[in-house]
PDB file of N, CA and C in Angstrom:
ATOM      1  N   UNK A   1      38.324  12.906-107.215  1.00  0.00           N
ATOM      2  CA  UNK A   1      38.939  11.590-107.238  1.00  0.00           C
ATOM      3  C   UNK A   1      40.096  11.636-108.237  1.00  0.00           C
ATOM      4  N   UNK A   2      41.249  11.131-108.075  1.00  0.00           N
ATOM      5  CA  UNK A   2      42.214  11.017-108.642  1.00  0.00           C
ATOM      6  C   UNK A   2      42.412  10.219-109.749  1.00  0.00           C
ATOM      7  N   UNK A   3      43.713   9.899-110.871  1.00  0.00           N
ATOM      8  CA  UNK A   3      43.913   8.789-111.039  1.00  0.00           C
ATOM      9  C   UNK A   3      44.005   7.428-110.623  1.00  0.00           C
ATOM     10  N   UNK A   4      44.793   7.409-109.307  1.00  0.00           N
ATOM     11  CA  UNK A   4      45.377   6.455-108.882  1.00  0.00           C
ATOM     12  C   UNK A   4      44.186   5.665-108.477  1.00  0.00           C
ATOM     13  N   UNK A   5      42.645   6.117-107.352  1.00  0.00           N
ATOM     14  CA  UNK A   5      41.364   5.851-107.134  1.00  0.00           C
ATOM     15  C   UNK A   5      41.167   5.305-108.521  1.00  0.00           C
ATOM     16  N   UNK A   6      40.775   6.234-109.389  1.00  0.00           N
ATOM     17  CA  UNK A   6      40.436   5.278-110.607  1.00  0.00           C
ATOM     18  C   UNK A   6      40.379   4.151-111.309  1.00  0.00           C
ATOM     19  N   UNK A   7      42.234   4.564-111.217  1.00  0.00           N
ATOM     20  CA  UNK A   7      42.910   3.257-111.843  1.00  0.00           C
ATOM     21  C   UNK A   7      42.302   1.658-111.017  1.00  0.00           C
ATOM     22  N   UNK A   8      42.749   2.115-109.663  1.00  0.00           N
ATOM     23  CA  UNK A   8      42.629   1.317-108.467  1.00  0.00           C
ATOM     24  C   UNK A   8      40.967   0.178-108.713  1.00  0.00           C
ATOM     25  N   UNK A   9      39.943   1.388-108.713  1.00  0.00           N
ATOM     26  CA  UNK A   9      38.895   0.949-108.629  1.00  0.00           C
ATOM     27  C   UNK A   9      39.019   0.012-109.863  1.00  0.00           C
ATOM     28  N   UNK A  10      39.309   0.537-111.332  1.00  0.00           N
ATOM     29  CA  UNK A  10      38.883  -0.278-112.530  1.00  0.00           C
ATOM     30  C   UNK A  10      39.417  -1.395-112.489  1.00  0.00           C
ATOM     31  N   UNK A  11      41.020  -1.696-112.008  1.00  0.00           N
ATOM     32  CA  UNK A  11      41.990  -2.800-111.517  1.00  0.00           C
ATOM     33  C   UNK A  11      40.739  -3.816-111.096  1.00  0.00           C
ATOM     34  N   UNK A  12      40.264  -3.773-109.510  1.00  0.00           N
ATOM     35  CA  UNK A  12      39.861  -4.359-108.933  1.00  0.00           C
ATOM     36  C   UNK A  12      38.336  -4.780-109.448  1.00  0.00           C
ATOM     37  N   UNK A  13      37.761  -4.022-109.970  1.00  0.00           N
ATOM     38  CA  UNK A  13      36.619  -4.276-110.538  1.00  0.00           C
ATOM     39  C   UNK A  13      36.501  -5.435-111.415  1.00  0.00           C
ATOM     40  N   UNK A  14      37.740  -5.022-112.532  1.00  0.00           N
ATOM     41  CA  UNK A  14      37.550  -5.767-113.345  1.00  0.00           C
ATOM     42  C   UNK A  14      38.364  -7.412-113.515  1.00  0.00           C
ATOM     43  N   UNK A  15      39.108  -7.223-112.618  1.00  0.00           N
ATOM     44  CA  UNK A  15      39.982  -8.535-112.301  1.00  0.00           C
ATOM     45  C   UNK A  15      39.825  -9.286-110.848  1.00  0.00           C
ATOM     46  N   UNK A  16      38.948  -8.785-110.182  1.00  0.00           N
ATOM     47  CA  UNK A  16      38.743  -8.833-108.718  1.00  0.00           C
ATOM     48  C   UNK A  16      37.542  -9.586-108.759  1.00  0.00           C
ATOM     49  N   UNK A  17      37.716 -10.664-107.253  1.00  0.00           N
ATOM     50  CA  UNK A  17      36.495 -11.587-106.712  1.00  0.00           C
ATOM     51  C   UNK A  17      35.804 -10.895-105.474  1.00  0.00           C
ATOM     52  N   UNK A  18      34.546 -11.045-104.863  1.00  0.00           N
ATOM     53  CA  UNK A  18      34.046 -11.286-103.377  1.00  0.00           C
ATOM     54  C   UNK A  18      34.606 -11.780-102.753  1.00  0.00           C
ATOM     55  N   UNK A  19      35.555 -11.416-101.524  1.00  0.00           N
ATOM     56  CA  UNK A  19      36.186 -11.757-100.297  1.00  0.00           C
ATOM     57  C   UNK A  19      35.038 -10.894 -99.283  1.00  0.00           C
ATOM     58  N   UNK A  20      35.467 -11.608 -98.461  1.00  0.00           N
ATOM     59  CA  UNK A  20      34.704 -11.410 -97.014  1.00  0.00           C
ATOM     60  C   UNK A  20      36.321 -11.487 -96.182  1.00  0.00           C
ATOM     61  N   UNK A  21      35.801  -9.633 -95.208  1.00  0.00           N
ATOM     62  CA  UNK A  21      36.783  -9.593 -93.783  1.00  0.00           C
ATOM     63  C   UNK A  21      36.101  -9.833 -92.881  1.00  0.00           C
ATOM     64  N   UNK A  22      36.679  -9.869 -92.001  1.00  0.00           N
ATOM     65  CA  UNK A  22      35.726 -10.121 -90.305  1.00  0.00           C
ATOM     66  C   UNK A  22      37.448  -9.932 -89.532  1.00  0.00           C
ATOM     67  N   UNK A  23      36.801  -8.878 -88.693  1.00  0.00           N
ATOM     68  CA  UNK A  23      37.810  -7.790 -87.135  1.00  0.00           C
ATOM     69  C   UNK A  23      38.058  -9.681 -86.594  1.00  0.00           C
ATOM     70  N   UNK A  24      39.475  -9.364 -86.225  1.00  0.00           N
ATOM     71  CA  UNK A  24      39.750 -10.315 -85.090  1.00  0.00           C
ATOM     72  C   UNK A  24      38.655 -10.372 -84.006  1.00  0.00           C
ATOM     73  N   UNK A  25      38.230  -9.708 -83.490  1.00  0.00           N
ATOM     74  CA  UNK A  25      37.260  -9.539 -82.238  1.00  0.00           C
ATOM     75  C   UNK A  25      35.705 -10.448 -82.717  1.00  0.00           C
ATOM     76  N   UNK A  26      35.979 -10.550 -84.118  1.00  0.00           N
ATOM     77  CA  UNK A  26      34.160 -11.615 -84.356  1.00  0.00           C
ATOM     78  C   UNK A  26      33.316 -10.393 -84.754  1.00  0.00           C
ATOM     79  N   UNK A  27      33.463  -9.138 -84.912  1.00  0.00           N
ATOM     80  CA  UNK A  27      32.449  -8.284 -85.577  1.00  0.00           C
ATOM     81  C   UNK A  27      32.076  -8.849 -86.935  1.00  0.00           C
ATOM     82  N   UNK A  28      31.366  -7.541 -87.405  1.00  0.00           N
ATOM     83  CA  UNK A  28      30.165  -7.768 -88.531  1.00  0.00           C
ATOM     84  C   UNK A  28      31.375  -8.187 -90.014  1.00  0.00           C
ATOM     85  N   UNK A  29      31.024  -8.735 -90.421  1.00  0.00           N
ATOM     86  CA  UNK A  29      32.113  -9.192 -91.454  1.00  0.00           C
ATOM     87  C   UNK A  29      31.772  -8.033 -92.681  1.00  0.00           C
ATOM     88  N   UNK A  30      32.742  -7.779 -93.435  1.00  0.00           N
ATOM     89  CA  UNK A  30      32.402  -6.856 -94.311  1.00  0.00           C
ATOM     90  C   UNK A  30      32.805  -7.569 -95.837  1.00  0.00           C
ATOM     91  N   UNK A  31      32.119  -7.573 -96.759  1.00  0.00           N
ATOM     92  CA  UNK A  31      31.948  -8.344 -98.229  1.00  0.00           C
ATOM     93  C   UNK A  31      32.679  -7.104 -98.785  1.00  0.00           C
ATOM     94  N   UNK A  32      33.985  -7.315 -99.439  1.00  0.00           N
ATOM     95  CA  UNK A  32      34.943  -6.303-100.473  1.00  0.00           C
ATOM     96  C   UNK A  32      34.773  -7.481-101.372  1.00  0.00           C
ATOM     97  N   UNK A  33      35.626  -6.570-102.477  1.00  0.00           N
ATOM     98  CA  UNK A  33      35.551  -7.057-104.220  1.00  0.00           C
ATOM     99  C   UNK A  33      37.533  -6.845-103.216  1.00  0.00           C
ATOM    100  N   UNK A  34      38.208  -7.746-103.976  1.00  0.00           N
ATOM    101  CA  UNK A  34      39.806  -8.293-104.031  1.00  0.00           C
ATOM    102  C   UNK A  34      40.151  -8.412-104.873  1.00  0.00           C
ATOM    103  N   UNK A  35      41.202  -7.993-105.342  1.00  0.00           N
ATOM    104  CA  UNK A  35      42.248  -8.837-106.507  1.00  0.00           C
ATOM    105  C   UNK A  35      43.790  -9.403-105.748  1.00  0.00           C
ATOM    106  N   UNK A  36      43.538 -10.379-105.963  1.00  0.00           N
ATOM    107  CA  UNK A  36      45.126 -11.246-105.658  1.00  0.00           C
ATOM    108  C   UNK A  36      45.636 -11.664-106.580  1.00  0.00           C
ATOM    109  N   UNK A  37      46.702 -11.151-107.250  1.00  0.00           N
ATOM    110  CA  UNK A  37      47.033 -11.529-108.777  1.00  0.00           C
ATOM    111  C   UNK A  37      47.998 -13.234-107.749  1.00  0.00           C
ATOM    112  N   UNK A  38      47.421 -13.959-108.947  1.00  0.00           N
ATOM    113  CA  UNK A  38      47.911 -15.461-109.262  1.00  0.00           C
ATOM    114  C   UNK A  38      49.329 -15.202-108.315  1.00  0.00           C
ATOM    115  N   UNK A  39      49.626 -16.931-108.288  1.00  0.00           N
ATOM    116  CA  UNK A  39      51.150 -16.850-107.762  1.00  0.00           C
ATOM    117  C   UNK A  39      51.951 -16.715-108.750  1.00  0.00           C
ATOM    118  N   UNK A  40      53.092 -16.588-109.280  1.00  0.00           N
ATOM    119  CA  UNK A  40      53.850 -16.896-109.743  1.00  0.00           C
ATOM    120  C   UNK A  40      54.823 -18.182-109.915  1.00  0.00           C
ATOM    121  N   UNK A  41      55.168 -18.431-110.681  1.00  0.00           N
ATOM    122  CA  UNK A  41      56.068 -20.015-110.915  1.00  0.00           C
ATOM    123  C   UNK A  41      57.351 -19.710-109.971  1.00  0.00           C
ATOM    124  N   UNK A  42      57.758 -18.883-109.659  1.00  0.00           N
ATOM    125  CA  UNK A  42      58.704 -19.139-108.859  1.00  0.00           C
ATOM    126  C   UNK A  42      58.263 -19.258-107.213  1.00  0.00           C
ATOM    127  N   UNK A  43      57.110 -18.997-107.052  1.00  0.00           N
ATOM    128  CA  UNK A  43      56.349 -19.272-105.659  1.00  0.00           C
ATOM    129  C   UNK A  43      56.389 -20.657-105.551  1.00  0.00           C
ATOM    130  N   UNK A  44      55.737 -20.991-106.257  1.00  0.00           N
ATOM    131  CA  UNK A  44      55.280 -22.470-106.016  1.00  0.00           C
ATOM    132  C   UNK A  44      56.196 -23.668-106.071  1.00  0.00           C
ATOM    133  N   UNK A  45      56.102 -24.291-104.884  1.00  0.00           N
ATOM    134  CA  UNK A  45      56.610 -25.384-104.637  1.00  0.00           C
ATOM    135  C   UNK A  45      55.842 -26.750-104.619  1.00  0.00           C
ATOM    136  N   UNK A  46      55.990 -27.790-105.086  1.00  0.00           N
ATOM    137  CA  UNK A  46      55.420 -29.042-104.418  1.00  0.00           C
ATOM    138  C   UNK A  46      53.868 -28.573-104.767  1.00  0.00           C
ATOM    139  N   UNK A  47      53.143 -27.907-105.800  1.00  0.00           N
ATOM    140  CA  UNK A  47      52.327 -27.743-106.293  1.00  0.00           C
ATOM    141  C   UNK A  47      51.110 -27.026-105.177  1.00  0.00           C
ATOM    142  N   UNK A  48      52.068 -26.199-104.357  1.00  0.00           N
ATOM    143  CA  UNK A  48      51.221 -24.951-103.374  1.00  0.00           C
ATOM    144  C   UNK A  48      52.017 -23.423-103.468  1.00  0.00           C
ATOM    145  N   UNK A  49      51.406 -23.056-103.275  1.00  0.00           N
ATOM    146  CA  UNK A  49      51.904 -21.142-102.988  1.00  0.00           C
ATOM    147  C   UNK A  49      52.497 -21.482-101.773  1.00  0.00           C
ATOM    148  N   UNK A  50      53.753 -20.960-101.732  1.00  0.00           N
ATOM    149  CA  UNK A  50      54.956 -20.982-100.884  1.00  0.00           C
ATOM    150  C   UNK A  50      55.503 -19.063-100.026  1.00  0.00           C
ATOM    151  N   UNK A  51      54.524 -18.390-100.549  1.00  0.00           N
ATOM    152  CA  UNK A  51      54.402 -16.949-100.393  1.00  0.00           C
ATOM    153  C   UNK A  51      53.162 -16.479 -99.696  1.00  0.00           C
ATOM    154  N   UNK A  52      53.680 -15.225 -98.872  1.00  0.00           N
ATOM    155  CA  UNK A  52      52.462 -15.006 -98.673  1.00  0.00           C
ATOM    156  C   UNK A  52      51.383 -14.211 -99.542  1.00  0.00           C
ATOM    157  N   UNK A  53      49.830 -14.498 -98.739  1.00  0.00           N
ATOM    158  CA  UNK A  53      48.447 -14.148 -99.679  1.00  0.00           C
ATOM    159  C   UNK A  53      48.539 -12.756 -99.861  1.00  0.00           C
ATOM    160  N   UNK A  54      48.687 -11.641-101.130  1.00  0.00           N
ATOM    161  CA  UNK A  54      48.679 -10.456-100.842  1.00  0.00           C
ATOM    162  C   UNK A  54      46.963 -10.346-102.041  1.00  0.00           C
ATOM    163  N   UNK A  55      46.772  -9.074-101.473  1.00  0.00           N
ATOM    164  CA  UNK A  55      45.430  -8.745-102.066  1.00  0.00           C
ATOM    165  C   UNK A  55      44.970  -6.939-101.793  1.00  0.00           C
ATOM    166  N   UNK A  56      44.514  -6.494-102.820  1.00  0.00           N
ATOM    167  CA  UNK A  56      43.900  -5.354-102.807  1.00  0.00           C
ATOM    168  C   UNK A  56      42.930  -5.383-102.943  1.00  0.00           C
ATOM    169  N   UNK A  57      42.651  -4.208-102.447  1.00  0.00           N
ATOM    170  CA  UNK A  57      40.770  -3.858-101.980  1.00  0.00           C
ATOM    171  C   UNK A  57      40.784  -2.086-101.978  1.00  0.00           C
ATOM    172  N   UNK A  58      39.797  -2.027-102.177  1.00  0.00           N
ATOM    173  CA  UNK A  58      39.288  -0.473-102.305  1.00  0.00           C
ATOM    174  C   UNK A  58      39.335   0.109-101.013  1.00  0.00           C
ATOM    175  N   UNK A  59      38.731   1.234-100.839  1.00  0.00           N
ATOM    176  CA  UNK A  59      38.637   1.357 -99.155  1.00  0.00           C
ATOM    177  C   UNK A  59      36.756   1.549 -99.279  1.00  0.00           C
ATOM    178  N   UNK A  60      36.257   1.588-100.502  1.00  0.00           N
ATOM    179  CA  UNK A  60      35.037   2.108 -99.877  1.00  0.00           C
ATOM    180  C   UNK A  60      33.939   1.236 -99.225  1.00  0.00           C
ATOM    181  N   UNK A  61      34.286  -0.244 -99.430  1.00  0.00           N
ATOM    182  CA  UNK A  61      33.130  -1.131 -99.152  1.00  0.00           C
ATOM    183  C   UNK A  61      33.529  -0.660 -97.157  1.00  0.00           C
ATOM    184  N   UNK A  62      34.864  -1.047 -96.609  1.00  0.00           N
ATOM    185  CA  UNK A  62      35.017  -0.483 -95.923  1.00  0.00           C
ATOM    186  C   UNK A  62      34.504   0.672 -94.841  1.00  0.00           C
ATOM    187  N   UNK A  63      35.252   1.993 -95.317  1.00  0.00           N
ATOM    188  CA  UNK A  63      34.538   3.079 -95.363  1.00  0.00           C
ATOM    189  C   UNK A  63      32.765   3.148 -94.740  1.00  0.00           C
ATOM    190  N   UNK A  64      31.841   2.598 -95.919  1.00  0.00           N
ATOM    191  CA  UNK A  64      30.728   2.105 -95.825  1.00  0.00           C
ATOM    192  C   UNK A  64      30.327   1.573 -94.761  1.00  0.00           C
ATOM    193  N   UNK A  65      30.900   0.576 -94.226  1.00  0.00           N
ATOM    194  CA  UNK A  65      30.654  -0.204 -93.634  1.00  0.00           C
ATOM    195  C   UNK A  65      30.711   0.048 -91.988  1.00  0.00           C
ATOM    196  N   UNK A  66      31.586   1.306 -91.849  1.00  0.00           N
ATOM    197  CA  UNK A  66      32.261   1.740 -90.579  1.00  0.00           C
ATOM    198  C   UNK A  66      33.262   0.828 -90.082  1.00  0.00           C
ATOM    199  N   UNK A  67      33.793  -0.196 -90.828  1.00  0.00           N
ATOM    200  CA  UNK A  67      34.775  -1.216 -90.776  1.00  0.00           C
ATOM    201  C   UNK A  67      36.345  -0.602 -90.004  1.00  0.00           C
ATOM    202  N   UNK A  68      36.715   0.169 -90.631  1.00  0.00           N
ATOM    203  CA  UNK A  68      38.025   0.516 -90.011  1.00  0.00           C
ATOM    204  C   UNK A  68      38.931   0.374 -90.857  1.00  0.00           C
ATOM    205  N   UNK A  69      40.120   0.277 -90.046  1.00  0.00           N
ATOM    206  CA  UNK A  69      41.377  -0.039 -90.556  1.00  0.00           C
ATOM    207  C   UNK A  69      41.359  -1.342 -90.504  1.00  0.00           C
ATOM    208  N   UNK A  70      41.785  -2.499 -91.102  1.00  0.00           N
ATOM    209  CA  UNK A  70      42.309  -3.519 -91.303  1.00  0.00           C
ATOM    210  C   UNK A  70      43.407  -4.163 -90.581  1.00  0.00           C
ATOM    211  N   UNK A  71      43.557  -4.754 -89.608  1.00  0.00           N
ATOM    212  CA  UNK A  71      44.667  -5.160 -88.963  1.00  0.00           C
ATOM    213  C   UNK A  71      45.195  -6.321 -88.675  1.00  0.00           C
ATOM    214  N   UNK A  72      46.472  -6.858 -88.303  1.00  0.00           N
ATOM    215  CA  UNK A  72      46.764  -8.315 -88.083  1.00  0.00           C
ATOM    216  C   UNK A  72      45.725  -8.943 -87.545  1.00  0.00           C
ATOM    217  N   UNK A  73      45.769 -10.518 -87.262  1.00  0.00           N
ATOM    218  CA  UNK A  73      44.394 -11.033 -87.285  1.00  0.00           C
ATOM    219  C   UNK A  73      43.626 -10.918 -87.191  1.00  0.00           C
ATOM    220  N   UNK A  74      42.966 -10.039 -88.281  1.00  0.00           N
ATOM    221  CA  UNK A  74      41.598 -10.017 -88.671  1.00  0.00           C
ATOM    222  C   UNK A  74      41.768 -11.434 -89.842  1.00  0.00           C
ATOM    223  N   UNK A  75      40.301 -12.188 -90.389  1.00  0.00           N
ATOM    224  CA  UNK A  75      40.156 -12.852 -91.093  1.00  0.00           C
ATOM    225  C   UNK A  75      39.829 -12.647 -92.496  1.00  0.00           C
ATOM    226  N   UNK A  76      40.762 -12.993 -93.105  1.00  0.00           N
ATOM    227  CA  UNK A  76      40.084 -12.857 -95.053  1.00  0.00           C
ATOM    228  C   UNK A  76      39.247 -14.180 -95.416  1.00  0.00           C
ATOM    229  N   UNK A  77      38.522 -14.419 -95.999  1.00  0.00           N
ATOM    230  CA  UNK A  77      37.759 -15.444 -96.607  1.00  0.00           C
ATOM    231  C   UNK A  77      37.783 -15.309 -97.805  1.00  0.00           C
ATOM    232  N   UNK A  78      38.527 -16.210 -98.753  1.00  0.00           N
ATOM    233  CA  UNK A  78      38.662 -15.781-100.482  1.00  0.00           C
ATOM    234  C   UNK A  78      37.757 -17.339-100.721  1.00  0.00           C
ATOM    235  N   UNK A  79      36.453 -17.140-101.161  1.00  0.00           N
ATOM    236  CA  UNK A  79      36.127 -18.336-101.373  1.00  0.00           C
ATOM    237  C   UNK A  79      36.228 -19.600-100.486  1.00  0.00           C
ATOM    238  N   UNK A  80      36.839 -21.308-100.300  1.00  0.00           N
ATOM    239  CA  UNK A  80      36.752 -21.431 -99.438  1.00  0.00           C
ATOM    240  C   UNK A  80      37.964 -21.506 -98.926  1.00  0.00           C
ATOM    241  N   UNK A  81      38.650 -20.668 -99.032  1.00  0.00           N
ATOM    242  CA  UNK A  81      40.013 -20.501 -97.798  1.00  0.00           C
ATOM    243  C   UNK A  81      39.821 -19.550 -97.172  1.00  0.00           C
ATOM    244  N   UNK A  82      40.554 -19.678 -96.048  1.00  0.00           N
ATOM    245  CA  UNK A  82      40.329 -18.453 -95.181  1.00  0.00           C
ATOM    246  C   UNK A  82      41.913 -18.091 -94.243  1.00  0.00           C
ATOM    247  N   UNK A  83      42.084 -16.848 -94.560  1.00  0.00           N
ATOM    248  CA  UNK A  83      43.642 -16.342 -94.306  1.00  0.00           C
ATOM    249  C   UNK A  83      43.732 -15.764 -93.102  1.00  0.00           C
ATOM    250  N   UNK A  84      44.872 -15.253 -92.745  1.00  0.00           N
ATOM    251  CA  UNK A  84      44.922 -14.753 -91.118  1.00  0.00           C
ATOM    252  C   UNK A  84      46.092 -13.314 -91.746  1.00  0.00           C
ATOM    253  N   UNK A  85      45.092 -12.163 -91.645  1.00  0.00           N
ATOM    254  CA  UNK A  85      46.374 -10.799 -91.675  1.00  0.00           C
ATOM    255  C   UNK A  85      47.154 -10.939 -90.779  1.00  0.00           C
ATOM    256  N   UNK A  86      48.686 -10.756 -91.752  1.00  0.00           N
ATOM    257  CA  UNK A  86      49.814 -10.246 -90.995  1.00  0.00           C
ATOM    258  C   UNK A  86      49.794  -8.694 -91.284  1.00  0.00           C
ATOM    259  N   UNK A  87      49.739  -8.114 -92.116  1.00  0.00           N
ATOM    260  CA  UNK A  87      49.502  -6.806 -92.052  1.00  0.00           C
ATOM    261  C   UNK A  87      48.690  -6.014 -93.242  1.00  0.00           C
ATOM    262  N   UNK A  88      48.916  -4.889 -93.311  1.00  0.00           N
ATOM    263  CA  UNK A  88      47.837  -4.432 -94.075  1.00  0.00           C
ATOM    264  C   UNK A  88      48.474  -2.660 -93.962  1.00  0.00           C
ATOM    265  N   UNK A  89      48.431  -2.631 -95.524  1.00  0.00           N
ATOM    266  CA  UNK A  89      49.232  -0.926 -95.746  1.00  0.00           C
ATOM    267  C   UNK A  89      48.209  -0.323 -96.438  1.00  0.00           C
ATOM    268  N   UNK A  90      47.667   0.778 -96.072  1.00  0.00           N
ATOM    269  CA  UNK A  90      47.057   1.947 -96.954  1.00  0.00           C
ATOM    270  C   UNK A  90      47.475   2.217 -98.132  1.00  0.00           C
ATOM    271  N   UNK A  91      46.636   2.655 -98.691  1.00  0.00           N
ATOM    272  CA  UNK A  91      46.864   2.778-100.206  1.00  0.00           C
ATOM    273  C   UNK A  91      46.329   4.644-100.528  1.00  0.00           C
ATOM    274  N   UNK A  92      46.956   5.322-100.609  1.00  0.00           N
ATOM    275  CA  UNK A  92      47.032   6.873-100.747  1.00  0.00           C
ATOM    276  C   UNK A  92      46.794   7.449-101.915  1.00  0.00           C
ATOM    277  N   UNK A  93      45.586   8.436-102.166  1.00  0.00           N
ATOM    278  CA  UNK A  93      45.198   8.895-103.576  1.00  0.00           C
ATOM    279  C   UNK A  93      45.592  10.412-103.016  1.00  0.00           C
ATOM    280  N   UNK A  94      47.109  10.725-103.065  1.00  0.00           N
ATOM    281  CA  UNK A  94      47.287  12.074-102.482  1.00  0.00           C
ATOM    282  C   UNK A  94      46.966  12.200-100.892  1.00  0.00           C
ATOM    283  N   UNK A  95      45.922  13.365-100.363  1.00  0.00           N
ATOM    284  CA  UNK A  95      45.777  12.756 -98.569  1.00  0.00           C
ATOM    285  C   UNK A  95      44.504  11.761 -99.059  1.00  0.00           C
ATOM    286  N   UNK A  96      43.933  11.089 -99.570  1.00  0.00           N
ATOM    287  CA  UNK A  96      42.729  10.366 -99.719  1.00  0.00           C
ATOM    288  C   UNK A  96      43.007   8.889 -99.744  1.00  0.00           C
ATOM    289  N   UNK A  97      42.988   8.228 -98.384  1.00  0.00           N
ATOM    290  CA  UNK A  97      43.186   7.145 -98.438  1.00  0.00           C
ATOM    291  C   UNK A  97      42.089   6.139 -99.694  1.00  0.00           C
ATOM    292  N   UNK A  98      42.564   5.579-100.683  1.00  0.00           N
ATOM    293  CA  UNK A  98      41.520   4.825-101.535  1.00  0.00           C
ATOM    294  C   UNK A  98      41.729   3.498-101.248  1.00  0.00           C
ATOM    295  N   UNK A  99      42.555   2.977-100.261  1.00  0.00           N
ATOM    296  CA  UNK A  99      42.503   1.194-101.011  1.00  0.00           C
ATOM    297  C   UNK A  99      43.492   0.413 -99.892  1.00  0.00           C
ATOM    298  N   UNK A 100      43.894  -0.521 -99.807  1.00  0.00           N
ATOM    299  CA  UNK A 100      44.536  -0.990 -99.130  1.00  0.00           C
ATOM    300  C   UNK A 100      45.116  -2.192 -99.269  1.00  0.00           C
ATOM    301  N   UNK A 101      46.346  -2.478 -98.693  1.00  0.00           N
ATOM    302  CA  UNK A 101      47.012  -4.005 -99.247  1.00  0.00           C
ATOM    303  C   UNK A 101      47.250  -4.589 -98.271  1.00  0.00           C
ATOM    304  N   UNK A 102      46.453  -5.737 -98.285  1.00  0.00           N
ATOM    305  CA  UNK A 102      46.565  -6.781 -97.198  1.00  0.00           C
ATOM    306  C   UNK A 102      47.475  -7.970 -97.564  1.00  0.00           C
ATOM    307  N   UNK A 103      48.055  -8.058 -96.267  1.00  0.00           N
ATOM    308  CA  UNK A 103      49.278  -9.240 -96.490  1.00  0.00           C
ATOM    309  C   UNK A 103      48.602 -10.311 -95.469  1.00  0.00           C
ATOM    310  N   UNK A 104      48.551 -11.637 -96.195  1.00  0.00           N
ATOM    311  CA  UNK A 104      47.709 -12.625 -95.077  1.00  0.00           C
ATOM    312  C   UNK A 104      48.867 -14.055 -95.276  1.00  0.00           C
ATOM    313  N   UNK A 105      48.740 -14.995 -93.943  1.00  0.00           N
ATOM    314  CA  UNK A 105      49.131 -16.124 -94.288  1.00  0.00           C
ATOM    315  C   UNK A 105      47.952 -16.852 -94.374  1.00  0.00           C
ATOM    316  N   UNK A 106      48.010 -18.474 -94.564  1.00  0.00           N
ATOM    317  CA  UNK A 106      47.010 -19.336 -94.013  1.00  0.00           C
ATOM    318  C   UNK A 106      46.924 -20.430 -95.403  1.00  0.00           C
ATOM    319  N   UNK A 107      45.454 -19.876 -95.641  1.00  0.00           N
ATOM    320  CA  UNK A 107      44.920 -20.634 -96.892  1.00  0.00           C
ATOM    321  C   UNK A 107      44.286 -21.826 -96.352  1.00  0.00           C
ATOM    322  N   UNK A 108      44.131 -22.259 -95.238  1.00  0.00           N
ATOM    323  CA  UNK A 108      43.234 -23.128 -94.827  1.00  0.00           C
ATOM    324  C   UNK A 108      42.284 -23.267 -95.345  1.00  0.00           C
ATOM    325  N   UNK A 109      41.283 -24.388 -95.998  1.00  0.00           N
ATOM    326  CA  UNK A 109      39.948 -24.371 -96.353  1.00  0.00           C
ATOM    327  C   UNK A 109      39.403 -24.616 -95.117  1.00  0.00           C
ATOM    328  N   UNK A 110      38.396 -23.831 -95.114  1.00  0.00           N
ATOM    329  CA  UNK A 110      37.044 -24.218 -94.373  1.00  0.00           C
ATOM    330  C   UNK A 110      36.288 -24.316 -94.588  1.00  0.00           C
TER     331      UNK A 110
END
């Protein structure tokens, strides 16, 4: 395992919540640890995030899970909002995929 895995994992561990994915198709939802660092003041408008939801995740809950790759609408659940992927980039520890960055819109509560 590399740095970057490392780093990655301690990042998310230690600054990171329980999100729940679930496959566009309605499969088995899979429970990751996330970090979405805060918006920034220049995001916010009219007292909402005006940007889209970005968030990292490990790959192993994943992995584990036989989950897959991550793809446009699939569903994020951060607590009670729930986002819609626009995309989602691998995250590379050398050839060792460790992690991944999901780009979501939405924020709907449900």
């Amino acid at each position: 395992m590399g740095w970057i895995t490392t780093s990655r994992r301690r990042q998310i561990s230690a600054k990171g919540r329980r999100m729940v994915l679930k496959t566009a198709m309605g499969g088995t939802p899979v429970t990751v640890q996330g970090y979405a660092p805060p918006a920034q003041v220049a995001d916010i408008a009219d007292a909402t995030a005006k940007t889209a939801f970005v968030c990292q995740i490990t790959n192993d809950e994943l992995a584990a899970s036989g989950y897959g790759a991550p793809a446009p609408l699939d569903k994020l659940k951060d607590g009670p909002k729930s986002y819609t992927l626009t995309d989602a980039s691998p995250v590379y520890d050398g050839p060792t995929l460790c992690g991944w960055t999901l780009i979501a819109a939405g924020g709907e509560i449900s």
